[in-house]
N, C-alpha and C. Protein backbone atom coordinates (compact mmCIF):
# COMPACT_ATOMS: atom_id res chain seq x y z
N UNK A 1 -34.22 1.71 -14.27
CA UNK A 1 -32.94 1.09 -14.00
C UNK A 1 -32.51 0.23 -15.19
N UNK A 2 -33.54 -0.35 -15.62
CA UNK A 2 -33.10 -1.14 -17.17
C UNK A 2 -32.58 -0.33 -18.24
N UNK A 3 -33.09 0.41 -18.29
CA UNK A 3 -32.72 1.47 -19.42
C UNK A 3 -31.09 2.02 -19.02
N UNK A 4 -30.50 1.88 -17.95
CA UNK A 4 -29.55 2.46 -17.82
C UNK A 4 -28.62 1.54 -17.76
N UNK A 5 -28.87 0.20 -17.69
CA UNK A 5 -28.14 -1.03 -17.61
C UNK A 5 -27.96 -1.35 -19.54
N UNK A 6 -28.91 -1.10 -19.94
CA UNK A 6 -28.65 -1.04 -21.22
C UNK A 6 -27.90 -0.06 -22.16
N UNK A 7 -28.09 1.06 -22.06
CA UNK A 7 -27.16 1.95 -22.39
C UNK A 7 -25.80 1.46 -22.03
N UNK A 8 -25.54 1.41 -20.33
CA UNK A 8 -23.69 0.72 -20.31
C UNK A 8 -23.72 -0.46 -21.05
N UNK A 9 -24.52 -1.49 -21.24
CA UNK A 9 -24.06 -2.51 -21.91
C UNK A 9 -23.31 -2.06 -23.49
N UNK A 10 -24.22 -1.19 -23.79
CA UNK A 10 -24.34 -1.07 -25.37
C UNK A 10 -23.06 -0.30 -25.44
N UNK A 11 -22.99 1.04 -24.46
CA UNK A 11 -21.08 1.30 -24.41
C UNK A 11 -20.16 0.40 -23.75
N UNK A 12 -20.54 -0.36 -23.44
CA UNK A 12 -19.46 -1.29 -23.13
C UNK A 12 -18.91 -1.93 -24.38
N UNK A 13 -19.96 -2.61 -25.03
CA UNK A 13 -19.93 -3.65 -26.57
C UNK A 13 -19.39 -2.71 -27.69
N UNK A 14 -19.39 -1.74 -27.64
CA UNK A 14 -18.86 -0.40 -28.43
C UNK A 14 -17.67 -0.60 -28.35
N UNK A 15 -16.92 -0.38 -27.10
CA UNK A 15 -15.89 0.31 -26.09
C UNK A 15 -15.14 -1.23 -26.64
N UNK A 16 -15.28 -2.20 -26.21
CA UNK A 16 -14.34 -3.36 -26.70
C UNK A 16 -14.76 -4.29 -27.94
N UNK A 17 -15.66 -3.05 -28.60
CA UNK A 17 -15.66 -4.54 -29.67
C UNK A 17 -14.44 -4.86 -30.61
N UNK A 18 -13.14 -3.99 -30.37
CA UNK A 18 -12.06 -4.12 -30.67
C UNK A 18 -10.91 -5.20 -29.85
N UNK A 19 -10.11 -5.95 -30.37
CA UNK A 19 -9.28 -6.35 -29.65
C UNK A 19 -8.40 -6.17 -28.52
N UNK A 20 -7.60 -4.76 -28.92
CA UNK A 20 -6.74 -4.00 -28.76
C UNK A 20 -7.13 -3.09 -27.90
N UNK A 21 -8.48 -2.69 -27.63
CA UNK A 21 -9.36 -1.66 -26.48
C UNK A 21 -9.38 -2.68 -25.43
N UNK A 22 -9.54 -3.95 -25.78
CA UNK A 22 -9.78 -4.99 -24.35
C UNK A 22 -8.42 -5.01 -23.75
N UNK A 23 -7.06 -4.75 -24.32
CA UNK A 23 -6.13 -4.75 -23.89
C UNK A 23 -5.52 -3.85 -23.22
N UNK A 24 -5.70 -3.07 -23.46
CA UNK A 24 -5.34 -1.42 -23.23
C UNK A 24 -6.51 -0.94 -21.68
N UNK A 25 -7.41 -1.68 -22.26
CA UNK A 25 -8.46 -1.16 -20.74
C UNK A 25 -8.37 -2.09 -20.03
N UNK A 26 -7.94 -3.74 -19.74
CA UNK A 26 -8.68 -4.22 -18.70
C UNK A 26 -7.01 -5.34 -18.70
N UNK A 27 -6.26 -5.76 -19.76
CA UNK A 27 -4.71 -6.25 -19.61
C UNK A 27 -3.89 -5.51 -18.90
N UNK A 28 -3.41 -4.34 -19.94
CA UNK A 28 -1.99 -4.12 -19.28
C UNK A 28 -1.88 -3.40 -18.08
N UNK A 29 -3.17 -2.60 -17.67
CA UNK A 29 -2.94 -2.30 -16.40
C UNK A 29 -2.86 -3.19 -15.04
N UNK A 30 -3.77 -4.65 -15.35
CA UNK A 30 -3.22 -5.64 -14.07
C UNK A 30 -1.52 -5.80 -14.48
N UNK A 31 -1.29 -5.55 -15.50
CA UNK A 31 0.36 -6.47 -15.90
C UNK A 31 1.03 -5.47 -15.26
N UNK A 32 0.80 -4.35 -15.69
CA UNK A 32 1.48 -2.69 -15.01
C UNK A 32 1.58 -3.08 -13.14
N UNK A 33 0.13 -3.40 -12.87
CA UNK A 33 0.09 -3.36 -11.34
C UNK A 33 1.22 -4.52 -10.85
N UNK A 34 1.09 -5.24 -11.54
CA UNK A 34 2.01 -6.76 -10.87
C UNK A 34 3.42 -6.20 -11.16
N UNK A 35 3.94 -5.64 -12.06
CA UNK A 35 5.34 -5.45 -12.28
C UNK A 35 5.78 -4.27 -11.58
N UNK A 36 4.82 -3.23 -11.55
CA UNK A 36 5.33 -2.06 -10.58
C UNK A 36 5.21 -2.38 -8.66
N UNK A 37 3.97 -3.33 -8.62
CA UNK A 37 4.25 -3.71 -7.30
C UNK A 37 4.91 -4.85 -6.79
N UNK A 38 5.59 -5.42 -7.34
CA UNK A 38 6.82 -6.28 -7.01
C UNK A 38 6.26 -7.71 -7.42
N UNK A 39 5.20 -7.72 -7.68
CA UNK A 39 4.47 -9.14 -7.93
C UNK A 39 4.39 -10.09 -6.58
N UNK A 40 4.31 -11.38 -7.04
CA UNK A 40 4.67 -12.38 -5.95
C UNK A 40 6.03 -12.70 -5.80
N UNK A 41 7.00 -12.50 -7.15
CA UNK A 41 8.44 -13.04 -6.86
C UNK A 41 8.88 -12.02 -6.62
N UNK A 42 9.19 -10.93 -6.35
CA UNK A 42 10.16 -10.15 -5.99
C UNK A 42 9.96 -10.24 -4.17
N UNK A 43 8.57 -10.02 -3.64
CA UNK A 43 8.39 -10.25 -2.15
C UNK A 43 8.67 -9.29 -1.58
N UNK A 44 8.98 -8.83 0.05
CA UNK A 44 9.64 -7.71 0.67
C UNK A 44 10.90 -7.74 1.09
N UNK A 45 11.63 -6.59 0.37
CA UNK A 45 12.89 -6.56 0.20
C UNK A 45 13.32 -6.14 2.02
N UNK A 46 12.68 -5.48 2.48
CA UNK A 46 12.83 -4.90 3.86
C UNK A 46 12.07 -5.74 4.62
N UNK A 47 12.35 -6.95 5.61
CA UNK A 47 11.68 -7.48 6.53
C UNK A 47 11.38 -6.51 7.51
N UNK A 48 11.92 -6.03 8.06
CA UNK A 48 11.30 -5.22 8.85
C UNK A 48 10.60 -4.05 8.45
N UNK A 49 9.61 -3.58 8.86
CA UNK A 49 8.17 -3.02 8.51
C UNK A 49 8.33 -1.99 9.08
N UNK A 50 9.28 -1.71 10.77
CA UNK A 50 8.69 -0.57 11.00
C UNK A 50 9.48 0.82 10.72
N UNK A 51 8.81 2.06 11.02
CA UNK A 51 9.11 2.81 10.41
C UNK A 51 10.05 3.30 11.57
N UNK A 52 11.06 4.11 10.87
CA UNK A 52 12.50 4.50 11.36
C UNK A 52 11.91 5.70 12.32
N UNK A 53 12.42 5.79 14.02
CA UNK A 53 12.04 7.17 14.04
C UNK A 53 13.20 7.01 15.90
N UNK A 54 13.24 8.42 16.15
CA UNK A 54 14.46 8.93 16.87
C UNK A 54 14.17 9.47 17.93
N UNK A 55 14.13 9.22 18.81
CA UNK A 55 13.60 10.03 20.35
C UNK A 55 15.17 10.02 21.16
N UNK A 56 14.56 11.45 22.23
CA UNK A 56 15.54 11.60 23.11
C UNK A 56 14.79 12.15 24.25
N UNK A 57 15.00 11.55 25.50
CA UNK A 57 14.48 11.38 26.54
C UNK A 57 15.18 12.28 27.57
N UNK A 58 14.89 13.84 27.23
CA UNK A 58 15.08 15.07 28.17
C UNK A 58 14.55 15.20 29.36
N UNK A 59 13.30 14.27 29.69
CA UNK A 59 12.24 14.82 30.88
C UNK A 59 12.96 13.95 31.64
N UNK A 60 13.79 12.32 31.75
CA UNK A 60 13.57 11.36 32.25
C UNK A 60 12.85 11.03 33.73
N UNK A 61 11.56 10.96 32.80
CA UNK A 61 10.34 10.74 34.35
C UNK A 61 10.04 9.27 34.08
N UNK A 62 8.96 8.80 34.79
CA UNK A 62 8.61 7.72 34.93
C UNK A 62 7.40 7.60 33.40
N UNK A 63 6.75 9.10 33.49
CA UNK A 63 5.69 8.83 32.26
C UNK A 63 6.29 8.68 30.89
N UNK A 64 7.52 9.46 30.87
CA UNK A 64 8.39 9.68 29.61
C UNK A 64 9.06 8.03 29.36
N UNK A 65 9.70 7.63 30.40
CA UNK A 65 10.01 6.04 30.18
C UNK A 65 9.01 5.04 29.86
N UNK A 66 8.12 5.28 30.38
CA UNK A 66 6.92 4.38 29.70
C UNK A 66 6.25 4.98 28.58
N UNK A 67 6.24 5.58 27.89
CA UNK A 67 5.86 5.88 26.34
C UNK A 67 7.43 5.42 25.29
N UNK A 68 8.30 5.36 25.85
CA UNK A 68 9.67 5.05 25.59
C UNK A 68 9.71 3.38 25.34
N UNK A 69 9.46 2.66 26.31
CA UNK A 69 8.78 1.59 26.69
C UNK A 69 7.77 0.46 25.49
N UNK A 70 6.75 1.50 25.63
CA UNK A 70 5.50 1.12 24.76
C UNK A 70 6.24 1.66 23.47
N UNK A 71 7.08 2.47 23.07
CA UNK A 71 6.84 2.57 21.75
C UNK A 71 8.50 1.46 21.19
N UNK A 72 9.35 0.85 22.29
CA UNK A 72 10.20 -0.18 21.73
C UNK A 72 9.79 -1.00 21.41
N UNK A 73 8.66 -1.63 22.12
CA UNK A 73 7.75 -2.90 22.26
C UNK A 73 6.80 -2.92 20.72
N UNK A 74 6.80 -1.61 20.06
CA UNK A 74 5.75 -1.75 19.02
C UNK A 74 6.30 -2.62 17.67
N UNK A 75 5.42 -2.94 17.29
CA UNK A 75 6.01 -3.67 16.19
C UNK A 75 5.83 -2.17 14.63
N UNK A 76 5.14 -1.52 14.81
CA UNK A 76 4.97 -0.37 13.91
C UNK A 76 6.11 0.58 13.67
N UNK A 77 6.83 1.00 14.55
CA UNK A 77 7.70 1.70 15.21
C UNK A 77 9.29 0.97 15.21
N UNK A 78 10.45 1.32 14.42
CA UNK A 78 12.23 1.03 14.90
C UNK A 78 12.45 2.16 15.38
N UNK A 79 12.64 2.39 16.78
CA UNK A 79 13.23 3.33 17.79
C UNK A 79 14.30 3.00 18.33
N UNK A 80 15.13 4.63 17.90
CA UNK A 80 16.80 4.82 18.56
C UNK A 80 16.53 5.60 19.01
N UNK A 81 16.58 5.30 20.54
CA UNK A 81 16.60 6.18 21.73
C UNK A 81 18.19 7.00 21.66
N UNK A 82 18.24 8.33 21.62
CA UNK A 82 19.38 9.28 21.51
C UNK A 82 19.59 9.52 23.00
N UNK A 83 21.20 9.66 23.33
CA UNK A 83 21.40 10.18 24.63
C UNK A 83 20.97 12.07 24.52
């Protein structure tokens, strides 16, 4: 196991003994991640979270109204019940 801890060390010390390799491998991709994922200041542009979806209630039974029911109540779920 030492021997193999040494080898990565030794490509590691290789791999950045340049400036510009430390940047390129281990900088700009956190900077990439923060600016492509909105960072902390941009925040969520859409408060609401859930996902858009469309039902229409052909059977109208008692089991069909209660899955109708449970799925207004979800917080996962924005349901427009269609006539």
């Amino acid at each position: 196991m030492s021997r193999i801890l040494a080898i990565a060390w030794k490509d590691a010390r290789v791999r950045f003994s340049n400036r510009a390799e430390l940047l390129f491998f281990l900088i700009l991709p956190v900077v990439f991640t923060v600016i492509l994922g909105g960072g902390a200041i941009g925040g969520n542009p859409n408060p609401d979270p859930g996902v858009p979806m469309v039902a229409v209630d052909e059977d109208q039974s008692p089991r069909s109204a209660e899955l109708l029911g449970a799925l207004l109540e979800s917080e996962a779920v924005r349901l427009e019940v269609l006539p």
